[in-house]
Protein backbone atom coordinates (compact mmCIF):
# COMPACT_ATOMS: atom_id res chain seq x y z
CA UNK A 1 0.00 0.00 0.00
CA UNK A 2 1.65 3.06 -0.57
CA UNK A 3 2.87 5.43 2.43
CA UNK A 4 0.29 8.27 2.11
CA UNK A 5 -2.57 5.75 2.00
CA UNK A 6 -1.48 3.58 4.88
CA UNK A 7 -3.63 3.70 7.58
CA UNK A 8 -1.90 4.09 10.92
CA UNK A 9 -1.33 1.26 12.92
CA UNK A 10 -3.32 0.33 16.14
CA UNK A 11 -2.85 -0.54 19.54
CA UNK A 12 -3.32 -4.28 18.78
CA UNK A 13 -1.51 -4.14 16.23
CA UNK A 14 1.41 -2.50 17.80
CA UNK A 15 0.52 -5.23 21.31
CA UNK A 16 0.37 -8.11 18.09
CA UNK A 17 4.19 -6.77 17.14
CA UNK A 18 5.74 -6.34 20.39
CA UNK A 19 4.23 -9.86 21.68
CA UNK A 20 2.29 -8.68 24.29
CA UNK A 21 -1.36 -8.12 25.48
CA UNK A 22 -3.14 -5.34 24.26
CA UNK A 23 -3.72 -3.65 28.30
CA UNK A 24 -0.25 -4.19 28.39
CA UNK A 25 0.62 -2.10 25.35
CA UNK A 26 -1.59 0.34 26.49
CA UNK A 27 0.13 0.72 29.77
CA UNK A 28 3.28 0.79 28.11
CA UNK A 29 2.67 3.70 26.18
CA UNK A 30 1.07 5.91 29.16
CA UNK A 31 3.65 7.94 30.64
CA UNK A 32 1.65 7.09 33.84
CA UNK A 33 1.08 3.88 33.92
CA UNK A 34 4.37 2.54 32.15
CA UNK A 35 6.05 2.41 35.35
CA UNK A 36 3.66 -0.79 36.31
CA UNK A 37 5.55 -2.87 33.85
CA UNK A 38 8.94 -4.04 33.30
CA UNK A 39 11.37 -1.34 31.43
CA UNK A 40 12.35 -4.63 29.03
CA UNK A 41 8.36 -4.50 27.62
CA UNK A 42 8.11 -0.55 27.91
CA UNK A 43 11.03 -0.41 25.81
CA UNK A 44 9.80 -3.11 23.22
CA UNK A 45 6.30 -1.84 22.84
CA UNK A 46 7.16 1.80 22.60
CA UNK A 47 10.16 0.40 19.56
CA UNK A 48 7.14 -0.88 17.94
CA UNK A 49 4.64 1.79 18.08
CA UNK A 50 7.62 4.10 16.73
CA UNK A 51 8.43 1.74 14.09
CA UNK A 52 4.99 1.37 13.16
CA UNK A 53 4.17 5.28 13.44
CA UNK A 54 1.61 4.49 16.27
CA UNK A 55 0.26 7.21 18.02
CA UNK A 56 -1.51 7.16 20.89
CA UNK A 57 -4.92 9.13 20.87
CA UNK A 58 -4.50 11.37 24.05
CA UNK A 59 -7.97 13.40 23.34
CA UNK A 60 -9.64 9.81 23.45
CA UNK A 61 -7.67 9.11 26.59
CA UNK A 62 -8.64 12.45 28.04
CA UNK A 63 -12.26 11.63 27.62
CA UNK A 64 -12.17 8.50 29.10
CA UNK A 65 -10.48 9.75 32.08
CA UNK A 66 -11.78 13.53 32.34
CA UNK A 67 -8.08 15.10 32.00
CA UNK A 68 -6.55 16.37 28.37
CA UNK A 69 -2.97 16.11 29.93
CA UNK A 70 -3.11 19.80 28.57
CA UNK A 71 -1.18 22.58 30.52
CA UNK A 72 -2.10 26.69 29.14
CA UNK A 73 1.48 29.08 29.71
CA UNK A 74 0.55 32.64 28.98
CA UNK A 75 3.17 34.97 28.22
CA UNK A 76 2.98 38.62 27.47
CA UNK A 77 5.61 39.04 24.30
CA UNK A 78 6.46 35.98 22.66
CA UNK A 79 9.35 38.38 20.61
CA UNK A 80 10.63 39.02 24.12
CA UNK A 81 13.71 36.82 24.24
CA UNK A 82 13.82 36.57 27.95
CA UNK A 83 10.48 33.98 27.87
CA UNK A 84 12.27 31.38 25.80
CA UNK A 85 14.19 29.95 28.59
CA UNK A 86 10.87 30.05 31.07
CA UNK A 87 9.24 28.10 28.30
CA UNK A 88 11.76 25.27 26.97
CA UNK A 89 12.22 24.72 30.56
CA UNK A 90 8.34 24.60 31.45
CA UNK A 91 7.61 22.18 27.90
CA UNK A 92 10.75 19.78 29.08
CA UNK A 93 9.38 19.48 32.64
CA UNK A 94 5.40 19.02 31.21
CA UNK A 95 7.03 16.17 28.57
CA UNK A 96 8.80 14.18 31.52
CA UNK A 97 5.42 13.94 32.88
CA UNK A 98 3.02 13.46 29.95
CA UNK A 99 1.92 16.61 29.26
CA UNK A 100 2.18 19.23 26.62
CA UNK A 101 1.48 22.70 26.69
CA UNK A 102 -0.43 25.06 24.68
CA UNK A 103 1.16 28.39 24.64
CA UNK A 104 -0.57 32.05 24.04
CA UNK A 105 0.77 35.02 23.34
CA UNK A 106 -1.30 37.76 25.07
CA UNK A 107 0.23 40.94 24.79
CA UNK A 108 -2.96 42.79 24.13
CA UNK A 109 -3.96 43.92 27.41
CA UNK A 110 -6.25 42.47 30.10
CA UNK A 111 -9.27 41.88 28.11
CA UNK A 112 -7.00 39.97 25.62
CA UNK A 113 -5.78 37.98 28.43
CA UNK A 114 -8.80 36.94 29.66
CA UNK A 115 -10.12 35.71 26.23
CA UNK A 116 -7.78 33.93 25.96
CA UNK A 117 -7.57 32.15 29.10
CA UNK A 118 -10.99 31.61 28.28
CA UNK A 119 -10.34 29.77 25.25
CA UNK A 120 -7.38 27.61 27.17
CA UNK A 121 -10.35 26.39 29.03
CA UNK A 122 -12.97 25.36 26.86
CA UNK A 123 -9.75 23.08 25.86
CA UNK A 124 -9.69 21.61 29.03
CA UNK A 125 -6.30 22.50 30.39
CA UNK A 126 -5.76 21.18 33.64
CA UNK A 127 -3.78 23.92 34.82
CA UNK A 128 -2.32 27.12 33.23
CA UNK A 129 1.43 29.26 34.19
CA UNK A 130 0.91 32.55 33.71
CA UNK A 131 3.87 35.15 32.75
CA UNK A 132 1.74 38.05 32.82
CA UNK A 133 0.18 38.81 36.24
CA UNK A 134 -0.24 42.27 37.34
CA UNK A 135 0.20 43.00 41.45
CA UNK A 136 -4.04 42.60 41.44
CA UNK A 137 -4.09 40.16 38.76
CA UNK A 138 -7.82 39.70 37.05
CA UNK A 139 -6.42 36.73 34.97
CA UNK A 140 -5.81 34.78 37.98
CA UNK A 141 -8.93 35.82 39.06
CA UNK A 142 -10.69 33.81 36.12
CA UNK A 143 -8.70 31.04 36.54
CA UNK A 144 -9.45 30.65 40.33
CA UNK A 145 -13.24 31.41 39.85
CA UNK A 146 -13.71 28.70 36.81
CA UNK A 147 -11.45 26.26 39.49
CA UNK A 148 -8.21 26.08 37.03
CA UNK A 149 -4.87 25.91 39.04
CA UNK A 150 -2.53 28.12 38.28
CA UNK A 151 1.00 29.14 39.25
CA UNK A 152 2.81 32.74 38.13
CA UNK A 153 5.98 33.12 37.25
CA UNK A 154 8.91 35.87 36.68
CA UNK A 155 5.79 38.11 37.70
CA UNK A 156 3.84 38.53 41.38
CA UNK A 157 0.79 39.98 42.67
CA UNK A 158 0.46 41.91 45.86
CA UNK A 159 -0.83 38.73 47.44
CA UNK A 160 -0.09 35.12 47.49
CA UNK A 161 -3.17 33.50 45.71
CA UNK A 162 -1.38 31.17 43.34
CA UNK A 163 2.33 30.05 43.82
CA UNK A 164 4.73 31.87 42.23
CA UNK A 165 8.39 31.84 41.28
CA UNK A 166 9.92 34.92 40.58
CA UNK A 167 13.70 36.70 40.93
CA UNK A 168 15.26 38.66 44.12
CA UNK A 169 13.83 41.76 41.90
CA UNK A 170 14.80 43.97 45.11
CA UNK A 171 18.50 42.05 45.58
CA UNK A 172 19.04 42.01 41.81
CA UNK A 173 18.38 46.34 41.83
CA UNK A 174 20.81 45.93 44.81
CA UNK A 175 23.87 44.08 42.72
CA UNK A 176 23.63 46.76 39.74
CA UNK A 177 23.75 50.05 42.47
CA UNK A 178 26.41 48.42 44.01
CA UNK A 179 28.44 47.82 41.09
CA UNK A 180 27.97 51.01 39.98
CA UNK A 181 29.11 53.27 43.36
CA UNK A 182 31.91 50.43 43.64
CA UNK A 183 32.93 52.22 40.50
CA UNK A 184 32.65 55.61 41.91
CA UNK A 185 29.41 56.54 40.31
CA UNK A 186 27.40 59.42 42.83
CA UNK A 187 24.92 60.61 40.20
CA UNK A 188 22.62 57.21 39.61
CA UNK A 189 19.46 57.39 37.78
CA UNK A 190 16.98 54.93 36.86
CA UNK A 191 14.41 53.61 34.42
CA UNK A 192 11.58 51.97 36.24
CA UNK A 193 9.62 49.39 34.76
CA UNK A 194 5.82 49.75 34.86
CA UNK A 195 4.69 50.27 37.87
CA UNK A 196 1.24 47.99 38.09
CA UNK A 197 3.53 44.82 37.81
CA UNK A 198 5.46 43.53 40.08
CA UNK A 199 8.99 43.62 38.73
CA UNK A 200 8.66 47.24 38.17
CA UNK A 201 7.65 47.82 41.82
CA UNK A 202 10.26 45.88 43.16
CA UNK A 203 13.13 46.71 41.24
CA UNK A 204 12.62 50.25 41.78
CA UNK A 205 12.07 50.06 45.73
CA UNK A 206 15.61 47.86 45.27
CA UNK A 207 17.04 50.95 43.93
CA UNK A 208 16.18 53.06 46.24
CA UNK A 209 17.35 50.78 48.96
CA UNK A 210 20.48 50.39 47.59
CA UNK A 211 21.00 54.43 46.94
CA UNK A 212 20.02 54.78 50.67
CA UNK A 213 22.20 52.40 52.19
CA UNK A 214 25.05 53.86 49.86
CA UNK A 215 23.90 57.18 51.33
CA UNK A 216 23.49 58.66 47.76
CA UNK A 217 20.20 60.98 46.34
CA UNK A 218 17.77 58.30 44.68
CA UNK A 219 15.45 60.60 43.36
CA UNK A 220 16.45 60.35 39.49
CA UNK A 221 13.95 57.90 38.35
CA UNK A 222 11.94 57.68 35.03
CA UNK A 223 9.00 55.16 34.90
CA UNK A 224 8.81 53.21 31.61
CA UNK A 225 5.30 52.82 30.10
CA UNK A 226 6.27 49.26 28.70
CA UNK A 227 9.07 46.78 28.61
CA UNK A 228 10.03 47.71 25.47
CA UNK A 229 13.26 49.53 23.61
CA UNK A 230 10.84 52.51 22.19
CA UNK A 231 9.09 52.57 25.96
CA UNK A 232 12.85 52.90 27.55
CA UNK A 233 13.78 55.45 24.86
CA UNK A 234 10.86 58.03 25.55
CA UNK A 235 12.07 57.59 29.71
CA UNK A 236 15.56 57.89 29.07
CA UNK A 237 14.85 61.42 27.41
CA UNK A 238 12.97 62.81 30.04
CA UNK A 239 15.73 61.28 32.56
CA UNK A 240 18.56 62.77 30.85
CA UNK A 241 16.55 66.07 30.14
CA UNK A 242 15.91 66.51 34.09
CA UNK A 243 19.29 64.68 35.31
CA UNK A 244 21.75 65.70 32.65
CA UNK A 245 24.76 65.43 34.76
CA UNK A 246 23.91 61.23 35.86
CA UNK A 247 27.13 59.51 35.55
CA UNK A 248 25.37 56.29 34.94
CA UNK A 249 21.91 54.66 34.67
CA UNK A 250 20.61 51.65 36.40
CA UNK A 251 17.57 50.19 34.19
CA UNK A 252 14.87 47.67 35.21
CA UNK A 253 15.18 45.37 32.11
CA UNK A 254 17.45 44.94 29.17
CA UNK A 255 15.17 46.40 26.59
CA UNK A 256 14.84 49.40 28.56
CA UNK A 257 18.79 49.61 28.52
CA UNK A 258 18.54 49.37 24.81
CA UNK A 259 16.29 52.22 24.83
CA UNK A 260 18.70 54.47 26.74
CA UNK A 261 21.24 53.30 24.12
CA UNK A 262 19.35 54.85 21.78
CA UNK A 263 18.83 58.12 23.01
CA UNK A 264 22.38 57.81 24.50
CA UNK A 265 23.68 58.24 20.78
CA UNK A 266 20.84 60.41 19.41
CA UNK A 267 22.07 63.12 21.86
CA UNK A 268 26.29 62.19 21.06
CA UNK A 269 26.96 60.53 24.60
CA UNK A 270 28.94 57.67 24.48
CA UNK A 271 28.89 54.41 27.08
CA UNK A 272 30.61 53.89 29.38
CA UNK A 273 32.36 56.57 28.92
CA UNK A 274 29.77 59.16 29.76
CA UNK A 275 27.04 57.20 30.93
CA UNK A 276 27.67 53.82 32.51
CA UNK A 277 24.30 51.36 32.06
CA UNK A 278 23.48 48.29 33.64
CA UNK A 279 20.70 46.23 32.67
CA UNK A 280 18.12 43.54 34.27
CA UNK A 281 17.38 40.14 33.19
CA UNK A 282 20.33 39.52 30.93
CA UNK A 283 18.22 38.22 28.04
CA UNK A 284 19.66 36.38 25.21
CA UNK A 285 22.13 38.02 22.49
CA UNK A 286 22.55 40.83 25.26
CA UNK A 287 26.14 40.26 25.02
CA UNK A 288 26.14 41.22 21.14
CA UNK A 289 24.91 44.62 21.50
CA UNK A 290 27.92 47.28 21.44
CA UNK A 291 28.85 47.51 23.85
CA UNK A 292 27.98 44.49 25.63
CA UNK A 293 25.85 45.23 28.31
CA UNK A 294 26.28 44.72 32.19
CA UNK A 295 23.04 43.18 33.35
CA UNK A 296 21.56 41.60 36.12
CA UNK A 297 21.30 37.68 35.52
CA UNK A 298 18.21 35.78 36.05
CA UNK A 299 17.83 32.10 35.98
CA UNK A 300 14.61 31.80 33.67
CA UNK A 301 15.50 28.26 32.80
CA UNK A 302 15.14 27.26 36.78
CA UNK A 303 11.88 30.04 37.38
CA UNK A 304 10.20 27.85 34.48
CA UNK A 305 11.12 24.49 35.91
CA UNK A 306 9.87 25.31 39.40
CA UNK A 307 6.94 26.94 38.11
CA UNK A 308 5.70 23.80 36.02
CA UNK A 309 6.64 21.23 38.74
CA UNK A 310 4.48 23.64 41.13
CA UNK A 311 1.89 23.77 38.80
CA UNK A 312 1.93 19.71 38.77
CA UNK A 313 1.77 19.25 42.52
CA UNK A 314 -1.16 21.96 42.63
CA UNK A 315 -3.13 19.70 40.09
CA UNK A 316 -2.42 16.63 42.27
CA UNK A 317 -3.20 18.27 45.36
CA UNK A 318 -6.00 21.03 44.93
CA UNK A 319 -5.39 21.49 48.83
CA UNK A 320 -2.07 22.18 48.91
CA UNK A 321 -0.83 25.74 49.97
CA UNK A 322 0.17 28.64 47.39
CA UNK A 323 4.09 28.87 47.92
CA UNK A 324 6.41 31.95 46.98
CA UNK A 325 10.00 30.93 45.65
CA UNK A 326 12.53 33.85 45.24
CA UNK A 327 15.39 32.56 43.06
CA UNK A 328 18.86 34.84 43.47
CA UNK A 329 20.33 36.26 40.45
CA UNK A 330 23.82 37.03 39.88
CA UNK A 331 25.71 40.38 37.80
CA UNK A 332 26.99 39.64 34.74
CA UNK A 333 30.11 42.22 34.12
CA UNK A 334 30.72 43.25 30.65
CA UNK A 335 31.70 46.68 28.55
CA UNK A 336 29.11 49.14 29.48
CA UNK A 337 30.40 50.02 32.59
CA UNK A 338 33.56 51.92 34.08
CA UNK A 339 34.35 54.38 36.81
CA UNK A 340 32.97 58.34 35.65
């Protein structure tokens, strides 16, 4: 029969191969039942249903058993480099346990997230991560009202309804104003993120923490409308118009640094050697900008992997506690800083 015409092979027929019982096969190929059976069969069925192009039907499975072994993960810029890391890690974690994810970009707004957390569960997902809560967050809101766990990560509300894994935003403000008066720098600005999420909160009251406790003046701060480059641009020209003698800049994400190189060069100032900048988050292909930028590294590949095996023990337990986990981030020193 030729190849596009072949029908694709069944569960007996995969059993029938593999010289086994058909329950046996099936258990085989369930990521949580295979542990039941000897490794020898697991690996002799699961040969056969790859040789034979088996698949096994999960939606039928799902309405046998009332779970689509579907996970949502919201994020709010798929472009944004810094979410790739949170997501291979989250899809790796999901696959070691038999699920897969369905992933939405929701950039749009509120109203945009809420659709489509809607639509996430008219799928069914048993759970949903979301990367875009504000400090009152009215997505998590849905998701608690329709009964959906969920878990938030990189980002925090005010409270603690869902568990969350996000960076020391305050101790990772602390590292760059440190740097920087280690330097010599006494004129510090900085570019706040937006201030009805979390990491722009934080990372600003880090800031002025660390100015404090270095016993420097803490009140040059722009506030960013967006994590973007243009956003960080339009702040870093009114912080430069009403702080033109800062010796260096403190931002609360890398796009936002990227902004302030822009207007940096639009107004003939070099860096470092007028303005020193540190960054936050330390995306990917930060280091290829010129120059390479001193940032703030976060560990997105471990946020993700603690968010999705919190998300996993939340759909287990429905009792269990929201937790908060605060992983540490580290500078990263590279060319865009030097003493004034």
């Amino acid at each position: 029969m030729n190849e596009l015409t072949r029908q694709p092979a069944t569960l007996q027929e995969v059993a029938d191969a593999a010289g086994v019982h058909r329950s046996t096969a099936s258990r085989a190929l369930n990521p949580e039942k295979s542990h039941l059976i000897g490794q020898d069969v697991v690996e002799r069925v699961q040969a056969a249903a790859l040789r034979m192009g088996y698949q096994r039907d999960v939606l039928a499975a799902g309405l046998r058993t009332r779970r689509s072994r579907l996970i949502g993960v919201v994020v709010p810029d798929m472009a944004n480099l810094v979410f790739a890391p949170i997501l291979s890690a989250i899809e790796t974690v999901l696959a070691e346990n038999g699920y897969s994810a369905l992933i939405a970009n929701a950039g749009g707004g509120v109203e945009q997230q809420i659709r489509i957390v809607d639509q996430l569960i008219a799928h069914r997902v048993e759970g949903v991560v979301l990367a875009t809560a504000q400090r009152d967050d009215p997505v998590l809101t849905r998701c608690l009202e329709a009964g959906v766990p969920a878990v938030l990560v990189n980002r925090a509300e005010t409270g603690t309804r869902a568990s969350t894994v996000i960076s020391d935003d305050i101790g990772g403000m602390r590292l760059a104003v440190e740097h920087l008066a280690s330097l010599g720098h006494r004129r510090i600005g900085h570019i706040a993120g937006p201030q009805h999420l979390s990491t722009g909160v934080l990372r600003r009251q880090g800031f002025e923490q660390a100015m404090a406790r270095a016993e420097l003046p803490a009140g040059a701060i722009a506030v960013a409308s967006a994590y973007t480059r243009d956003a960080g641009r339009v702040a870093a020209a009114e912080l430069l118009d009403r702080h033109p003698d800062l010796t260096a800049v403190a931002t609360a994400n890398d796009l936002l640094a990227l902004g302030l190189y822009l207007e940096m060069r639009a107004r003939g100032l070099a860096c470092p050697k007028d303005i020193s900048v540190v960054g936050h988050n330390d995306m990917p292909l930060i280091d290829m900008v010129d120059p390479p930028l001193t940032t703030v590294h976060i560990h997105h590949g471990d946020m993700g992997r603690q968010a999705a095996e919190l998300l996993l023990k939340r759909i287990v337990s429905q009792e269990a506690a929201p937790v908060t986990r605060i992983i540490e981030p580290e500078l990263v020193l590279r060319g865009s800083t030097a003493p004034p």
